[in-house]
PDB file of N, CA and C in Angstrom:
ATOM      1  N   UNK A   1      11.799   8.503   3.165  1.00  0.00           N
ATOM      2  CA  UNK A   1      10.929   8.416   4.309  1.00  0.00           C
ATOM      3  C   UNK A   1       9.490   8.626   3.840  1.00  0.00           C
ATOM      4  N   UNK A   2       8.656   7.782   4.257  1.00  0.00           N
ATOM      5  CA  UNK A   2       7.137   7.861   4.113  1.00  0.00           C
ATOM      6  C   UNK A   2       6.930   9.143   5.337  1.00  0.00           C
ATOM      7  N   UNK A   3       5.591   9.599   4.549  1.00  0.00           N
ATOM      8  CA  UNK A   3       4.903  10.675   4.880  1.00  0.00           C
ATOM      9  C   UNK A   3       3.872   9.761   6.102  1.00  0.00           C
ATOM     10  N   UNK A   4       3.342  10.256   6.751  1.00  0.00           N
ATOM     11  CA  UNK A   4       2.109   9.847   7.252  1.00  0.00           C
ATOM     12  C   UNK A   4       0.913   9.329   6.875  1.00  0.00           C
ATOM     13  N   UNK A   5       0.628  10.142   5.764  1.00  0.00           N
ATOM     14  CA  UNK A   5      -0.569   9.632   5.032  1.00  0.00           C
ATOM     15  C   UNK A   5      -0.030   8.584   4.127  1.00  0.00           C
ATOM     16  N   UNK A   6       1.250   8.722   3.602  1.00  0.00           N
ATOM     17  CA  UNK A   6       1.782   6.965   3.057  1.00  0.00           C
ATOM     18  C   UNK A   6       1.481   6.078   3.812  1.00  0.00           C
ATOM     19  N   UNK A   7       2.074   5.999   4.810  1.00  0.00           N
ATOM     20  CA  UNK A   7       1.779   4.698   6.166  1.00  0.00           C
ATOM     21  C   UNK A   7       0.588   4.799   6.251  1.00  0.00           C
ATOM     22  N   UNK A   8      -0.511   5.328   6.390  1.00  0.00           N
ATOM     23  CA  UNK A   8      -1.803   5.120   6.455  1.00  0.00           C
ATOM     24  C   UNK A   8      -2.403   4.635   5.288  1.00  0.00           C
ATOM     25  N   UNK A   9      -1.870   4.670   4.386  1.00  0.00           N
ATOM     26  CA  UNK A   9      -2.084   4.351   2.744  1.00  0.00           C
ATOM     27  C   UNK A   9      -1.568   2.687   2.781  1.00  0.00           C
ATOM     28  N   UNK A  10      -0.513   2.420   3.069  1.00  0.00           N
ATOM     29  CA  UNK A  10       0.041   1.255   2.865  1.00  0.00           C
ATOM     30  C   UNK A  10      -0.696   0.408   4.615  1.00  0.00           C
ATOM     31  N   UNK A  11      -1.457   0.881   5.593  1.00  0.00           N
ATOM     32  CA  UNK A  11      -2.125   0.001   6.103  1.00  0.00           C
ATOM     33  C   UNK A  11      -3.267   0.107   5.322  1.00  0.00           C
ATOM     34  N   UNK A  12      -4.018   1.105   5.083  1.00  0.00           N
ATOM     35  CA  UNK A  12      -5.533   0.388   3.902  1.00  0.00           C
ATOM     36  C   UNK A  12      -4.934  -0.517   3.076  1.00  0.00           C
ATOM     37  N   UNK A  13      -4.365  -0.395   2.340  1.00  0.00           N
ATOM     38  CA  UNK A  13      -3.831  -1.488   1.102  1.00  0.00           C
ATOM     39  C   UNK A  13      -3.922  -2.524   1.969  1.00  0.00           C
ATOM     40  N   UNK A  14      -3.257  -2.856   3.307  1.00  0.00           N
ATOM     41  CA  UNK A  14      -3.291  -4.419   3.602  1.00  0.00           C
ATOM     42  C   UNK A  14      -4.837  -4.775   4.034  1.00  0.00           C
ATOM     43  N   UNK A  15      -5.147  -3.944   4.417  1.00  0.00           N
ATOM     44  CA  UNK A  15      -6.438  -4.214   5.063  1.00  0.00           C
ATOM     45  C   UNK A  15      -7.506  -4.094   3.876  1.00  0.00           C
ATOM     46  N   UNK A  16      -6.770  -4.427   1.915  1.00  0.00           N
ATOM     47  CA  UNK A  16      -8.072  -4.511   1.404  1.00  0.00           C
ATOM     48  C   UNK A  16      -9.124  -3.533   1.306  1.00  0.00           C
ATOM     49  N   UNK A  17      -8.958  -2.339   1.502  1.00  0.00           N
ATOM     50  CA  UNK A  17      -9.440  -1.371   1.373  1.00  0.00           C
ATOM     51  C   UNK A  17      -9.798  -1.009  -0.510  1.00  0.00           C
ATOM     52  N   UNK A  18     -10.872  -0.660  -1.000  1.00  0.00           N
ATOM     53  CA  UNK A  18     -10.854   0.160  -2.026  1.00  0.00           C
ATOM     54  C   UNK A  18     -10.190   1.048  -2.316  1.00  0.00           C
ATOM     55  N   UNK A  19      -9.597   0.542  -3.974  1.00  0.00           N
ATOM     56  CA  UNK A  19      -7.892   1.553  -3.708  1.00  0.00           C
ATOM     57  C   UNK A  19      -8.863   2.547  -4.746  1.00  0.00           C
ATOM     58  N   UNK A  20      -9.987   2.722  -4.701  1.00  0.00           N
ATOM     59  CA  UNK A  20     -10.747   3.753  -5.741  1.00  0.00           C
ATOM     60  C   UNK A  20     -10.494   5.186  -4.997  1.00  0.00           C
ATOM     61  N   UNK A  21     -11.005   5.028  -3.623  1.00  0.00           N
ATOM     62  CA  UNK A  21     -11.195   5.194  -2.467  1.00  0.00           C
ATOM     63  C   UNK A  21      -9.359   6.406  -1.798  1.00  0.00           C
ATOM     64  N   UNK A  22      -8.367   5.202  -2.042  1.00  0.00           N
ATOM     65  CA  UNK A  22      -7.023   6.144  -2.127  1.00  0.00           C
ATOM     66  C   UNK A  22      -6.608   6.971  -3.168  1.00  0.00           C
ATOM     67  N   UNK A  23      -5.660   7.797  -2.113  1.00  0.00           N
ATOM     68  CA  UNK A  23      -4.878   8.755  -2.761  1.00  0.00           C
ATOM     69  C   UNK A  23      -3.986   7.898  -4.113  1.00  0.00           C
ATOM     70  N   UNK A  24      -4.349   8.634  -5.303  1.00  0.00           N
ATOM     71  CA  UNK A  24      -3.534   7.665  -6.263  1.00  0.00           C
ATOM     72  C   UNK A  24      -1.386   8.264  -6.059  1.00  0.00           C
ATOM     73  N   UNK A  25      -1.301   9.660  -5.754  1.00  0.00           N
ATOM     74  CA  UNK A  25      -0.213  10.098  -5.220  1.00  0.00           C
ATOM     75  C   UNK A  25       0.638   9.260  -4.576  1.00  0.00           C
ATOM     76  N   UNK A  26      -0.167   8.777  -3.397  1.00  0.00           N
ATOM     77  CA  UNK A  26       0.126   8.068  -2.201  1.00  0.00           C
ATOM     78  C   UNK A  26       0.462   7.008  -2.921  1.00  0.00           C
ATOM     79  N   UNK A  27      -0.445   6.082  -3.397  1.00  0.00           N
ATOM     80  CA  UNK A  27       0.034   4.752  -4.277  1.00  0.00           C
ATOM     81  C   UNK A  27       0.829   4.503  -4.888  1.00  0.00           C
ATOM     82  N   UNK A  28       1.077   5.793  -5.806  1.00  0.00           N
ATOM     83  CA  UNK A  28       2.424   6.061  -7.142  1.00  0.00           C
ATOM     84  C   UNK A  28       3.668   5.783  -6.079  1.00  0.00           C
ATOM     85  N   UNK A  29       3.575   6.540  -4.707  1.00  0.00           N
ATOM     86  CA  UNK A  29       5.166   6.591  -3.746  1.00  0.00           C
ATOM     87  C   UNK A  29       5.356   5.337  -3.223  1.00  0.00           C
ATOM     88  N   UNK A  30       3.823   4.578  -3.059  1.00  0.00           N
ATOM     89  CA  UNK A  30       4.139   3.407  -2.308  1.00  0.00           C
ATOM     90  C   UNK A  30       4.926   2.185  -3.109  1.00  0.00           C
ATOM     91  N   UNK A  31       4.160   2.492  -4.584  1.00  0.00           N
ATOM     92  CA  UNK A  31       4.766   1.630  -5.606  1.00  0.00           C
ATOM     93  C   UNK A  31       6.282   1.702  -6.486  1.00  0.00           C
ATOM     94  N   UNK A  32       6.569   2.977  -6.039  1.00  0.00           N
ATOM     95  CA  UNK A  32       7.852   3.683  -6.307  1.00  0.00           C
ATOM     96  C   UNK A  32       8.983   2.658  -5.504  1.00  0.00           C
ATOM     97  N   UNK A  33       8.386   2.521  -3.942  1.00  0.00           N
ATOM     98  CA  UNK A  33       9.547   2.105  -2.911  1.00  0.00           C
ATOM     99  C   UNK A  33       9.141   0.549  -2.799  1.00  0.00           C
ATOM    100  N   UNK A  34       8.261   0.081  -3.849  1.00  0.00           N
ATOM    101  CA  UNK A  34       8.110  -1.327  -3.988  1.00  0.00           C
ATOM    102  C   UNK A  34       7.564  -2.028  -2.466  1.00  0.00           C
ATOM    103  N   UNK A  35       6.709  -0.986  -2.101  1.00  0.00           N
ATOM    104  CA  UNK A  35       5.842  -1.770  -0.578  1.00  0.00           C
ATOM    105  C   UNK A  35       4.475  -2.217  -1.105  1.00  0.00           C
ATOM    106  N   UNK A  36       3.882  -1.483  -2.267  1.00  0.00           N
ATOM    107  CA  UNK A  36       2.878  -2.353  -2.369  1.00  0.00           C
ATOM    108  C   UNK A  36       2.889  -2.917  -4.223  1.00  0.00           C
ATOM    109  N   UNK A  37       2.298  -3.766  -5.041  1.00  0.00           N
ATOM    110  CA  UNK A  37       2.220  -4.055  -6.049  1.00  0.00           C
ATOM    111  C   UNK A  37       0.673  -4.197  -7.113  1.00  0.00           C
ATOM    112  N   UNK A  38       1.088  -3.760  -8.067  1.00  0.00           N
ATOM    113  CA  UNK A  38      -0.275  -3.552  -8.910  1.00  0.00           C
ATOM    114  C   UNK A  38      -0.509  -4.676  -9.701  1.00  0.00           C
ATOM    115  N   UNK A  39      -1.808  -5.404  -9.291  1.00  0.00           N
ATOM    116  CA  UNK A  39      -2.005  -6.394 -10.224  1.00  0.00           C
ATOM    117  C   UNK A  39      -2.649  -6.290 -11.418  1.00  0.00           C
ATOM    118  N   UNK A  40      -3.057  -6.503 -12.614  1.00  0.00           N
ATOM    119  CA  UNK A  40      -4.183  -6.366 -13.439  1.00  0.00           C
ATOM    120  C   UNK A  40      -5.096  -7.370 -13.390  1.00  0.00           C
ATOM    121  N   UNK A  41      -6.452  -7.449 -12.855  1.00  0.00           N
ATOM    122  CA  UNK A  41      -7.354  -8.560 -12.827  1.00  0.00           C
ATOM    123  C   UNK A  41      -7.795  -8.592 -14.472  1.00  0.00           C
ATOM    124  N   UNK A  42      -8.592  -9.943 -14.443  1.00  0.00           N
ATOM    125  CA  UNK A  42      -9.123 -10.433 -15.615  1.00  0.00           C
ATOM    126  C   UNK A  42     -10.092  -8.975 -16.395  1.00  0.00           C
ATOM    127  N   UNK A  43     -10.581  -8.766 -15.050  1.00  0.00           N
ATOM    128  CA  UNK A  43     -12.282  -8.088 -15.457  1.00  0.00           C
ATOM    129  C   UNK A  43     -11.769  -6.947 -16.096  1.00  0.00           C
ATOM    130  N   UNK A  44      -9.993  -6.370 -15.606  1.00  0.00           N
ATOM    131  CA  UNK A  44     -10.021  -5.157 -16.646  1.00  0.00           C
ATOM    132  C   UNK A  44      -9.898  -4.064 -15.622  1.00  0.00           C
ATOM    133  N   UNK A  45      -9.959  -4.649 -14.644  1.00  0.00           N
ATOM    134  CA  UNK A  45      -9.912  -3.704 -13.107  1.00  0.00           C
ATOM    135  C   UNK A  45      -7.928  -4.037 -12.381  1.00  0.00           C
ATOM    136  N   UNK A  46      -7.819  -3.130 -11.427  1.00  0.00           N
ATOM    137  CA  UNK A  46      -6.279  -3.100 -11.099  1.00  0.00           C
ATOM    138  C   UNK A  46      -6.856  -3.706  -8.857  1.00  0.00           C
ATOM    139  N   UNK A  47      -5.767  -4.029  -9.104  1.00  0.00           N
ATOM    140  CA  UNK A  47      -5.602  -4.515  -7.422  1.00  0.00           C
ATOM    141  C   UNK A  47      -4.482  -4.022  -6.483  1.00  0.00           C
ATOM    142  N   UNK A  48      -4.571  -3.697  -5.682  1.00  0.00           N
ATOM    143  CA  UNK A  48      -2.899  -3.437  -5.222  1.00  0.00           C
ATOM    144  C   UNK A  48      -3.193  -3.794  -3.758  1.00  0.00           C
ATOM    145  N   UNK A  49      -1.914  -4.657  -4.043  1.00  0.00           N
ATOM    146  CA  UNK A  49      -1.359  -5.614  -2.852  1.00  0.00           C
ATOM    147  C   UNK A  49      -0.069  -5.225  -2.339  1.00  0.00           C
ATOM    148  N   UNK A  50       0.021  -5.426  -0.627  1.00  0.00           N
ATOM    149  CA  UNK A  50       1.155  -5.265  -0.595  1.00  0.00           C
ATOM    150  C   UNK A  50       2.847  -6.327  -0.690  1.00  0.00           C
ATOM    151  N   UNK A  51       3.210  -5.819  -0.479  1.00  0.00           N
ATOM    152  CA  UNK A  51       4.598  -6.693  -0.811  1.00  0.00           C
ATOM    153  C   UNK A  51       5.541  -6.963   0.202  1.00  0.00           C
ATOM    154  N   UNK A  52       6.109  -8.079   0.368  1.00  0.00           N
ATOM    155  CA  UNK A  52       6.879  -8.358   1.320  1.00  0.00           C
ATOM    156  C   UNK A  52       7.767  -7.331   2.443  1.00  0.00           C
ATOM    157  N   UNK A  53       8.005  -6.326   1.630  1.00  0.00           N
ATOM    158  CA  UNK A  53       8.655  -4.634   2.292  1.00  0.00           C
ATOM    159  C   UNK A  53       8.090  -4.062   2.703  1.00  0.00           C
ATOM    160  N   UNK A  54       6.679  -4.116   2.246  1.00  0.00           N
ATOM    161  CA  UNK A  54       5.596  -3.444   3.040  1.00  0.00           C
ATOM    162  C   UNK A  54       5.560  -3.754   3.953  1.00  0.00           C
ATOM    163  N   UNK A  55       4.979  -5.291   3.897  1.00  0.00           N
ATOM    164  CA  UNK A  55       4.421  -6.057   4.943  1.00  0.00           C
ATOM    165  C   UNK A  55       5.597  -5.407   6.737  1.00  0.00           C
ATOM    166  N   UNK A  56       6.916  -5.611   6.123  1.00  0.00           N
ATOM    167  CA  UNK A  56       7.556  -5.610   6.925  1.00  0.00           C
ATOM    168  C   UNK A  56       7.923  -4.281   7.638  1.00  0.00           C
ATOM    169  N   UNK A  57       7.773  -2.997   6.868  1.00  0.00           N
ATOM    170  CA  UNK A  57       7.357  -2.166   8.007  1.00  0.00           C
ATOM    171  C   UNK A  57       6.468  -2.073   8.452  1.00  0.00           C
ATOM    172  N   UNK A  58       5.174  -2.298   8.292  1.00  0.00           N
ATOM    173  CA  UNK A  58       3.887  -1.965   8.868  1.00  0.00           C
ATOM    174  C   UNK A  58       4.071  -3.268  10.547  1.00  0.00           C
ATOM    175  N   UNK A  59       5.328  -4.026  10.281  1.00  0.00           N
ATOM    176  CA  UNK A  59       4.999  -5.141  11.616  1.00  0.00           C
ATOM    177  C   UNK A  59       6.352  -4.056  12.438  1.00  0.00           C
ATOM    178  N   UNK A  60       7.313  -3.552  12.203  1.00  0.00           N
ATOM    179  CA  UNK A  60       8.239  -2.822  12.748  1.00  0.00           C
ATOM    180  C   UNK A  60       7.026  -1.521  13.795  1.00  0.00           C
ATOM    181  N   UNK A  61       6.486  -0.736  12.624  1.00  0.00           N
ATOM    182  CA  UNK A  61       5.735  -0.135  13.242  1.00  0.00           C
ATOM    183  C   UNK A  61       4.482  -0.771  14.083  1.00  0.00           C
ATOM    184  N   UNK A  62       4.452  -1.621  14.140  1.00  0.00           N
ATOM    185  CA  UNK A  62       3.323  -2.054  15.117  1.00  0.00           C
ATOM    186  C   UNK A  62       4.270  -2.424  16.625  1.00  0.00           C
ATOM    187  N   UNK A  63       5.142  -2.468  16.416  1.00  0.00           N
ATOM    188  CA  UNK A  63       6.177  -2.586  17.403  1.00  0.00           C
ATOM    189  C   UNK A  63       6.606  -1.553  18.041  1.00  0.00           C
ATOM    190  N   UNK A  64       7.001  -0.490  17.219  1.00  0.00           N
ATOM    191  CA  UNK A  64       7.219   0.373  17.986  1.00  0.00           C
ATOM    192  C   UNK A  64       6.040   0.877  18.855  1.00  0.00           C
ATOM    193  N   UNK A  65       4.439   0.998  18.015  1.00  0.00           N
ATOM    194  CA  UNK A  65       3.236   2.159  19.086  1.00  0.00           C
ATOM    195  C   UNK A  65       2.875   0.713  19.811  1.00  0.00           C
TER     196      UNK A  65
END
């Protein structure tokens, strides 16, 4: 089970948020349960996107509130 501040973690991630900016904790759990994914860009910098599992609770929970 995600924490609260996970789910709030894995909506910044979709919304493109500066992951400088997040909890790296939060990220390690999100990437643990494979909701979001780490890219390596060219420049030498990291990205994290979310992933199809993500995607799909964050639309469950928009359903439920």
């Amino acid at each position: 089970m995600l924490s609260p501040h996970e789910f709030a973690t894995l909506m910044l991630v979709k919304d493109a948020s500066d992951p400088a900016e997040l909890d790296r904790a939060e990220l390690d759990t999100l990437l643990e349960h494979q909701l979001v994914a780490l890219e390596k860009l060219a420049s030498g910098g990291e990205r994290f996107s979310i992933t199809g599992d993500g995607d799909s609770i964050l639309q469950v929970v928009a359903r439920i509130s």
